[in-house]
C-alpha atoms as a PDB file:
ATOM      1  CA  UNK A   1      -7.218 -23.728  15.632  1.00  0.00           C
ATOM      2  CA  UNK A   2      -6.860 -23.100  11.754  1.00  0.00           C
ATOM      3  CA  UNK A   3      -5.252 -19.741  11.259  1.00  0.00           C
ATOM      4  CA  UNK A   4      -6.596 -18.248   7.893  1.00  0.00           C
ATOM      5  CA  UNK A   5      -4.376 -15.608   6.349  1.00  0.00           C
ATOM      6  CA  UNK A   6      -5.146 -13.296   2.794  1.00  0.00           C
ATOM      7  CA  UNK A   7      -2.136 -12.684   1.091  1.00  0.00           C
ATOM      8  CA  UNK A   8      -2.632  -9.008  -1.277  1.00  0.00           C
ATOM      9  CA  UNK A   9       0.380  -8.379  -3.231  1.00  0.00           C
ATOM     10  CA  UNK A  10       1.193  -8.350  -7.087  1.00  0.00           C
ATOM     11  CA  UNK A  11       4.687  -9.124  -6.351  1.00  0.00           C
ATOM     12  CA  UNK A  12       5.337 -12.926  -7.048  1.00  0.00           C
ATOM     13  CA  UNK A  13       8.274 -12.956  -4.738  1.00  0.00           C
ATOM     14  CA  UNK A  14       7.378 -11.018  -2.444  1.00  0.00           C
ATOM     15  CA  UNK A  15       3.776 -13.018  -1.688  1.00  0.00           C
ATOM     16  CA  UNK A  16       6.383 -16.330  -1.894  1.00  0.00           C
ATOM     17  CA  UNK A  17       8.705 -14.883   1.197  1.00  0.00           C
ATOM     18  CA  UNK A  18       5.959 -13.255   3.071  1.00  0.00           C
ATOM     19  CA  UNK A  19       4.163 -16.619   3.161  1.00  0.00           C
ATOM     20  CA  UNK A  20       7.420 -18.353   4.095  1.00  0.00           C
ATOM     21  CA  UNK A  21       7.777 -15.817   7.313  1.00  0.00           C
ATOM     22  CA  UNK A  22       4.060 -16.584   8.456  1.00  0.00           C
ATOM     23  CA  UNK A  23       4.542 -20.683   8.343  1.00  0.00           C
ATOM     24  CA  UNK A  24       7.902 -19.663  10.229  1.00  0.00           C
ATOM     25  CA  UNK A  25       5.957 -17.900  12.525  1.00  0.00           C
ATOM     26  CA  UNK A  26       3.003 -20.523  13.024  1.00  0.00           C
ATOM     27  CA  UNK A  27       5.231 -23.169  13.548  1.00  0.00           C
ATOM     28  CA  UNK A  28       2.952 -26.197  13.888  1.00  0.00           C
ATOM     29  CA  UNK A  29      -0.265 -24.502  13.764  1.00  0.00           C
ATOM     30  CA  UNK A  30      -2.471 -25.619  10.787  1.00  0.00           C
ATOM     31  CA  UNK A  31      -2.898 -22.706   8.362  1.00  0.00           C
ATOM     32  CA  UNK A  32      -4.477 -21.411   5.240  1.00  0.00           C
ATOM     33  CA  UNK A  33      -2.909 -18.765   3.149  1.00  0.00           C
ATOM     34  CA  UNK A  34      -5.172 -17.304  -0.032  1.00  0.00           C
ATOM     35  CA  UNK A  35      -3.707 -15.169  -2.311  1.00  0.00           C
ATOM     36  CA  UNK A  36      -5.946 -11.916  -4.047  1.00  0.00           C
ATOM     37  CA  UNK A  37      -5.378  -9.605  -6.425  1.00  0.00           C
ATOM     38  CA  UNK A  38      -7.811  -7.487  -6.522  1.00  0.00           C
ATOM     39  CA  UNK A  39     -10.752  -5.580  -4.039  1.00  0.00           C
ATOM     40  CA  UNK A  40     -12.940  -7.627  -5.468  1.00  0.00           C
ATOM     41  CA  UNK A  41     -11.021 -10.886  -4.944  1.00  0.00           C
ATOM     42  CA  UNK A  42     -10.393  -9.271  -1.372  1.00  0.00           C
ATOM     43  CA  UNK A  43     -13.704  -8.507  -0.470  1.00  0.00           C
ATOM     44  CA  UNK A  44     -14.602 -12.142  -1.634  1.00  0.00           C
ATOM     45  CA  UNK A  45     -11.767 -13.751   0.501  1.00  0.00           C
ATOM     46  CA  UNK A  46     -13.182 -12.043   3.367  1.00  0.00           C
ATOM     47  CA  UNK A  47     -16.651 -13.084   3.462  1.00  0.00           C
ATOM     48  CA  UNK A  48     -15.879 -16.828   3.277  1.00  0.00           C
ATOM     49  CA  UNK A  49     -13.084 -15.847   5.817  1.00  0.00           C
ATOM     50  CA  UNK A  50     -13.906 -12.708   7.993  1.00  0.00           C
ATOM     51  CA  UNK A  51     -11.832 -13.405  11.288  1.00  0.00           C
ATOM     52  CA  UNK A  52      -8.559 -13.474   8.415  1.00  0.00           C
ATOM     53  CA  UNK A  53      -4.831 -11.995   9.049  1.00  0.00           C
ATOM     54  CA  UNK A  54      -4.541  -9.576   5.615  1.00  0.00           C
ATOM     55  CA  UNK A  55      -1.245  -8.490   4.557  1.00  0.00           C
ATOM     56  CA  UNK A  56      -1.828  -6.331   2.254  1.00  0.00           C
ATOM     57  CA  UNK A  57       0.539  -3.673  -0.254  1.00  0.00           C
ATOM     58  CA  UNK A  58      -1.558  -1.365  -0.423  1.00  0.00           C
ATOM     59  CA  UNK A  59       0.628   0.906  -3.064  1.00  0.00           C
ATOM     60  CA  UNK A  60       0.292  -1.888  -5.989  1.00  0.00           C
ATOM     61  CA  UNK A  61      -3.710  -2.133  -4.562  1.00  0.00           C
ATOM     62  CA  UNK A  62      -6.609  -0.940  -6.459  1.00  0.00           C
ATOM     63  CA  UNK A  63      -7.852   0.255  -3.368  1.00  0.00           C
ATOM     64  CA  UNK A  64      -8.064   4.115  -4.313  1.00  0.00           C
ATOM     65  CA  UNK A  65      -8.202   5.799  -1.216  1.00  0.00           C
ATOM     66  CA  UNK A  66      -7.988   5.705   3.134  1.00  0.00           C
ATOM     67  CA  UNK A  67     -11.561   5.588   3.256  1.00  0.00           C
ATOM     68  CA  UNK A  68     -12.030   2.538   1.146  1.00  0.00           C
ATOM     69  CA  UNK A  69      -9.677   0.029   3.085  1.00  0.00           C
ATOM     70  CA  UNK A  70     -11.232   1.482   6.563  1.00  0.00           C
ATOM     71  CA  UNK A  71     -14.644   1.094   5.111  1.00  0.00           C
ATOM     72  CA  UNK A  72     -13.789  -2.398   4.245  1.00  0.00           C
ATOM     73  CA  UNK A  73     -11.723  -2.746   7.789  1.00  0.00           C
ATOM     74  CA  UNK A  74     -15.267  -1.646   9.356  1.00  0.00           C
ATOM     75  CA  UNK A  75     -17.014  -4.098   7.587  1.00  0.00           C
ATOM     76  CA  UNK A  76     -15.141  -7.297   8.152  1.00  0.00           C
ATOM     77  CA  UNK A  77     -13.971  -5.874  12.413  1.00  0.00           C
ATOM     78  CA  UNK A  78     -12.582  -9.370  12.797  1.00  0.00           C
ATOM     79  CA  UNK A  79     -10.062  -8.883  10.953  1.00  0.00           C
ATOM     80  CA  UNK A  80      -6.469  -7.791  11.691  1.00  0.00           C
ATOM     81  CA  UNK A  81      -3.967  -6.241   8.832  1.00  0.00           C
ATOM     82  CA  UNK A  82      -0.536  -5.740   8.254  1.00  0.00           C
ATOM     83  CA  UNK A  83       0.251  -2.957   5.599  1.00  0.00           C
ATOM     84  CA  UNK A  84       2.896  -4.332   4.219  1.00  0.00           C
ATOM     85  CA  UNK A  85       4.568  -1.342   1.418  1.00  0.00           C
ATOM     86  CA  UNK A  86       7.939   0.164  -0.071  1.00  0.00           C
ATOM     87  CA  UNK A  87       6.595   3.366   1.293  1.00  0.00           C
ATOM     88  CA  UNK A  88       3.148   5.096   2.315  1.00  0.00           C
ATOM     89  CA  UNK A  89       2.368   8.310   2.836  1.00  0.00           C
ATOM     90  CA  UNK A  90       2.055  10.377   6.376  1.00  0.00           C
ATOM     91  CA  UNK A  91      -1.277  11.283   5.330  1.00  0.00           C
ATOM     92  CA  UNK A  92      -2.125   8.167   4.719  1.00  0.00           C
ATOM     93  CA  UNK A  93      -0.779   6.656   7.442  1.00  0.00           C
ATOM     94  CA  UNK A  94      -2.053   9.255  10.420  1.00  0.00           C
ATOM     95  CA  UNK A  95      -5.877   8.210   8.610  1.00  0.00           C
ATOM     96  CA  UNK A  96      -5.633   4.710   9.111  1.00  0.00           C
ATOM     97  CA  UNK A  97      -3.006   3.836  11.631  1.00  0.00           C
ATOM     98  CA  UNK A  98      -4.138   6.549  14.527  1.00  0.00           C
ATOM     99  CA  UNK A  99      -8.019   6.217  14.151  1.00  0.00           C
ATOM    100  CA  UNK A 100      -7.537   1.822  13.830  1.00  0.00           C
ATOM    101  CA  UNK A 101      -6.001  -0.384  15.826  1.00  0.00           C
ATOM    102  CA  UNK A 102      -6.909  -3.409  13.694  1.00  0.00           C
ATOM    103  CA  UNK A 103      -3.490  -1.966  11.611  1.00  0.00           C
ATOM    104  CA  UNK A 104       0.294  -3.209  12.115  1.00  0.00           C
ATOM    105  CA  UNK A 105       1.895  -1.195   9.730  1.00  0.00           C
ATOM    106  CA  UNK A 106       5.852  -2.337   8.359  1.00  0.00           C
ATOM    107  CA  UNK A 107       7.743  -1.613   5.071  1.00  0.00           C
ATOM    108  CA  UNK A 108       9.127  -3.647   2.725  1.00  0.00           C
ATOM    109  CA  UNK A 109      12.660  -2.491   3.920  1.00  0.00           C
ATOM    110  CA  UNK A 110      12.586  -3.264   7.300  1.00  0.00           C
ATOM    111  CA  UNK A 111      14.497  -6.076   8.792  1.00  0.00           C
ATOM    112  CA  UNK A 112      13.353  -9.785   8.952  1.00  0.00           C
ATOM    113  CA  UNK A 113      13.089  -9.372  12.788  1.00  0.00           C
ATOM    114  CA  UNK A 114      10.574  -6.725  12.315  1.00  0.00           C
ATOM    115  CA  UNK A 115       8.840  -8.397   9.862  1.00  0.00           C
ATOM    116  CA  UNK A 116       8.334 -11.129  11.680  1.00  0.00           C
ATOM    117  CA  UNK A 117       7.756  -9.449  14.610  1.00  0.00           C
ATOM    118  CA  UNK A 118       4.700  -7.958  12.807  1.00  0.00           C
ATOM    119  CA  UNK A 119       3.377 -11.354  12.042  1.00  0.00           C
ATOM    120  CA  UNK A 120       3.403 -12.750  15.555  1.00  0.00           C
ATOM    121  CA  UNK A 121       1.797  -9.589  17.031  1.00  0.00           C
ATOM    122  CA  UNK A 122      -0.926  -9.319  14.416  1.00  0.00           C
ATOM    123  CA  UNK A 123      -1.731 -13.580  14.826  1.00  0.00           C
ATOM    124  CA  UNK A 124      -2.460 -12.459  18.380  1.00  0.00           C
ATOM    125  CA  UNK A 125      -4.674  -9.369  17.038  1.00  0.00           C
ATOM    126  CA  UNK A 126      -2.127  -7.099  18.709  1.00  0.00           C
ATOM    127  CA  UNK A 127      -0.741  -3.873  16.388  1.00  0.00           C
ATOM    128  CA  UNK A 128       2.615  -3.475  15.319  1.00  0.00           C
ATOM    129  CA  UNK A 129       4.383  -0.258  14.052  1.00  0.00           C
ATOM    130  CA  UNK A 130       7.550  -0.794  12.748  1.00  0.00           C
ATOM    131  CA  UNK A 131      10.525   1.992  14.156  1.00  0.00           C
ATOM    132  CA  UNK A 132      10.908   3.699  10.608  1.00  0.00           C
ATOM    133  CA  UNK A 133       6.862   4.575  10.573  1.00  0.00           C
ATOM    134  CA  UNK A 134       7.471   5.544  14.574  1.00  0.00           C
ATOM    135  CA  UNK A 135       9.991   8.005  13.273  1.00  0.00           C
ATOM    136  CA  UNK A 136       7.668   9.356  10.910  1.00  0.00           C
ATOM    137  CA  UNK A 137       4.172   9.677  12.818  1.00  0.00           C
ATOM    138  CA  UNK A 138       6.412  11.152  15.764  1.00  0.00           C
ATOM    139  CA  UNK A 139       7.172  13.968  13.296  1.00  0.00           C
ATOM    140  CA  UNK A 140       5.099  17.928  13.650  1.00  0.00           C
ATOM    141  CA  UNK A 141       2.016  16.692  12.411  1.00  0.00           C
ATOM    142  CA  UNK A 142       1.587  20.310  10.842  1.00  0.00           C
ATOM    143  CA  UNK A 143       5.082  19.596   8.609  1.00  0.00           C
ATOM    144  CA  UNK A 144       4.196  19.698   4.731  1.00  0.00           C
ATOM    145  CA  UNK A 145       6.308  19.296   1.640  1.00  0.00           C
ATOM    146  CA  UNK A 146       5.931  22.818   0.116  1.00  0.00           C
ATOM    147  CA  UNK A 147       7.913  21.144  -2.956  1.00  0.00           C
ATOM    148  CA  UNK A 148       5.813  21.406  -6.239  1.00  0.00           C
ATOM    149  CA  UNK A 149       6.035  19.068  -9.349  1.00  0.00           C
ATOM    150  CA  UNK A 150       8.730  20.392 -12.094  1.00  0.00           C
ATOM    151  CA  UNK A 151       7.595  20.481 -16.109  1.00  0.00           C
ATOM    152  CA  UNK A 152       9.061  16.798 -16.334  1.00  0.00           C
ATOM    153  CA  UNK A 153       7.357  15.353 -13.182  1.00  0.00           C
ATOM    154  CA  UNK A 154       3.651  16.966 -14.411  1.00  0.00           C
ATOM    155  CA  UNK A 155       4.119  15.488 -17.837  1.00  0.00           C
ATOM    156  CA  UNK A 156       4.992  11.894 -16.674  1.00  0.00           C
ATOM    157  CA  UNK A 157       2.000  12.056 -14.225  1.00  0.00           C
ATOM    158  CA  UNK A 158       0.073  13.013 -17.285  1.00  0.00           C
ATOM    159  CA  UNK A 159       1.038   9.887 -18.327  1.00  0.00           C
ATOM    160  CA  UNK A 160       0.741   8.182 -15.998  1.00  0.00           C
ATOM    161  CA  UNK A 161      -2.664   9.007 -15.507  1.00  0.00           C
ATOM    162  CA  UNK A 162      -3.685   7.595 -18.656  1.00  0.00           C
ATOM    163  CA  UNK A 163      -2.784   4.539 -18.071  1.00  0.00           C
ATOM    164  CA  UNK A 164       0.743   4.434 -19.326  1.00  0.00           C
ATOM    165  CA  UNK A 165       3.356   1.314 -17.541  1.00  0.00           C
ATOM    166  CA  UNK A 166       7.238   2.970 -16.969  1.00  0.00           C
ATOM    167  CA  UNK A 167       8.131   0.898 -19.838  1.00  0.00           C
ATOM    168  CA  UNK A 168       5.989   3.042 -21.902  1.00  0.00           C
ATOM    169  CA  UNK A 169       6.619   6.458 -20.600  1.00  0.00           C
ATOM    170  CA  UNK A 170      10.679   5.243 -21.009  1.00  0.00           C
ATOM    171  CA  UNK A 171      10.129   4.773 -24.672  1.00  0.00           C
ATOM    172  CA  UNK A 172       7.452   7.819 -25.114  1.00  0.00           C
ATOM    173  CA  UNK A 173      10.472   9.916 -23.936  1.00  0.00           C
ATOM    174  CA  UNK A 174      13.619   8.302 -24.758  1.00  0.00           C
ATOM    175  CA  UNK A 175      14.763   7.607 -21.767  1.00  0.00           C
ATOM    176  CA  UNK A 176      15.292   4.993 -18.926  1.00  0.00           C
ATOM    177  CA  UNK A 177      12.931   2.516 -16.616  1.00  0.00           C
ATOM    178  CA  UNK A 178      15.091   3.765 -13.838  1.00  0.00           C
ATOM    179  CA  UNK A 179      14.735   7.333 -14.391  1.00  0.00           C
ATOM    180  CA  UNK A 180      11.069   7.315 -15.147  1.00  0.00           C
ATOM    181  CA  UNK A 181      10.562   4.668 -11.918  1.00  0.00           C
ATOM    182  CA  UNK A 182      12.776   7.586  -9.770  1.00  0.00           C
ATOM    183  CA  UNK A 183      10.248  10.825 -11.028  1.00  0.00           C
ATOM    184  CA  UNK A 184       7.462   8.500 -10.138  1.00  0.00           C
ATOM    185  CA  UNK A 185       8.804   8.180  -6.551  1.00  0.00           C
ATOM    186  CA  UNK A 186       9.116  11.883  -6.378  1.00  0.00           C
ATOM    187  CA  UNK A 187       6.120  12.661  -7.918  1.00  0.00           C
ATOM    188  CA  UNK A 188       4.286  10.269  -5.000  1.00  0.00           C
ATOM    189  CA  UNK A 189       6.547  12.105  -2.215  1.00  0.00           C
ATOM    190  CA  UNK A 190       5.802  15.421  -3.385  1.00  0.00           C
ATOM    191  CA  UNK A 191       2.022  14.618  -3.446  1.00  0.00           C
ATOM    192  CA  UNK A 192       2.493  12.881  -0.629  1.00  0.00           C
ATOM    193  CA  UNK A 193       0.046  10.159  -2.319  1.00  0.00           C
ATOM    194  CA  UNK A 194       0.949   5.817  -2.455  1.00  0.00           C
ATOM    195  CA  UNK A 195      -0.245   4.979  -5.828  1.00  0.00           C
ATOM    196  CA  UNK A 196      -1.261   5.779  -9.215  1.00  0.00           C
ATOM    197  CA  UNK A 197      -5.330   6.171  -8.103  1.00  0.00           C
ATOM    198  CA  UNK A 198      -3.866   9.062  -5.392  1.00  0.00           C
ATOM    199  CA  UNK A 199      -1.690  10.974  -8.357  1.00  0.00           C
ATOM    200  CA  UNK A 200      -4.001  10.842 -11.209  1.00  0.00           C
ATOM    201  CA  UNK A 201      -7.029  12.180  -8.450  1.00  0.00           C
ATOM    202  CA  UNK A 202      -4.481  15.221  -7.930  1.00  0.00           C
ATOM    203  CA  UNK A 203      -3.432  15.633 -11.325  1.00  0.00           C
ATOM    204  CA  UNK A 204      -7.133  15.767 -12.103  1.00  0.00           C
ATOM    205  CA  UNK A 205      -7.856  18.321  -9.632  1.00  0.00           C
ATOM    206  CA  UNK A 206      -4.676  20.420 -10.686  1.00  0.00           C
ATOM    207  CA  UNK A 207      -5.667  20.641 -14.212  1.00  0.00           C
ATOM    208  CA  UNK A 208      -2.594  18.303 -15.639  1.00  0.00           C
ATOM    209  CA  UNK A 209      -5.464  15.794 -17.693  1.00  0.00           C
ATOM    210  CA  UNK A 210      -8.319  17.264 -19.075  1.00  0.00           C
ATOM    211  CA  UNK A 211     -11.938  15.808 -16.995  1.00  0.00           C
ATOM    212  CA  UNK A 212     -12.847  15.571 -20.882  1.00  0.00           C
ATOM    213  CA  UNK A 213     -10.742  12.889 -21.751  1.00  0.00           C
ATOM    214  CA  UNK A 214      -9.770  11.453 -18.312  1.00  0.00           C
ATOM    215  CA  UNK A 215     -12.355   9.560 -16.167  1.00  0.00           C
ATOM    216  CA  UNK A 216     -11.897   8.221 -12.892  1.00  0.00           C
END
């Protein structure tokens, strides 16, 4: 039995080891991995392909919200996904992880045995939740980050939100990748958002770009 797998990453080394670990995990089994890198390209993957194993980051996605991947989820209920992410949000993750069990769920950082372990469970159609994202859903499920966004943080998310690449916002303000790449991990934390779609939807909301010249 052919095993088809969707591979949705923008990270060329990361798609390269992640497709490693699944031939690992096969073995001998015949097996067809297709890379995407888009929704579109997803969505397209799917339909020639609905009974596929996605992996899938969803913070480097341009899928901008919960409801979008579990609309898609619903719409191709064949398939079986691994989120595979640096981080995603508790939000996020009580959404989509405790109303669908078509989602194994383990982070970039884990170990290789967890990884993998993630693979074999979701070629089976079985979920997976790796011990770090335990941790974290076993938390209150009132707790909030009352933390708010400093002067700095609101003006890189300003420009972040139109459009700007950490290069850019390094140069706009004279200073480094690393520090502007550290903000935009707080600002995400703080929001408790996974991507750039999330933020620039709050920042929107909050008033930090004008609906005038900002569009969605």
């Amino acid at each position: 039995m052919k095993r088809n797998v969707i591979i949705f990453d923008r990270q060329d080394i990361t798609r390269v080891g992640i497709e490693t670990l699944i031939r690992h995990c096969l073995q001998n089994q015949l097996c067809e991995i297709v890379d995407v890198d888009s929704k579109q390209e997803l969505i397209g993957a799917l339909s020639a392909r609905p009974d596929s194993m996605v992996v899938l980051d969803y913070s480097l996605s341009d899928l901008n919200s919960a409801d979008t991947l579990l609309n898609i989820s619903a719409r191709f209920n064949k398939t079986h996904w691994i989120l595979f992410s640096e981080e995603l949000s508790i939000q996020f993750l009580k959404k989509v992880v405790l109303c669908n069990h078509e989602f194994s769920v383990v982070l970039k950082s884990s170990d290789r045995s967890e990884i993998e372990n993630a693979i074999i469970d979701a070629i089976g159609k079985e979920p997976f939740i790796c011990s770090h994202v335990k941790h974290l859903l076993s938390l209150n499920p009132d707790t909030t980050d009352n933390d708010i966004l400093t002067i700095t943080e609101k003006e890189i998310l300003k420009e972040m939100a139109f459009g700007k690449t950490a290069k850019e916002i390094a140069v706009i303000r004279n200073i480094s990748v690393f520090t502007v790449v550290t903000h935009r991990k707080n600002i995400y934390r703080k929001l408790d958002v996974n991507n750039v779609q999330e933020a620039s939807r709050y920042a929107l909301r909050a008033g930090i770009v004008d609906a005038s010249d900002f569009y969605i």
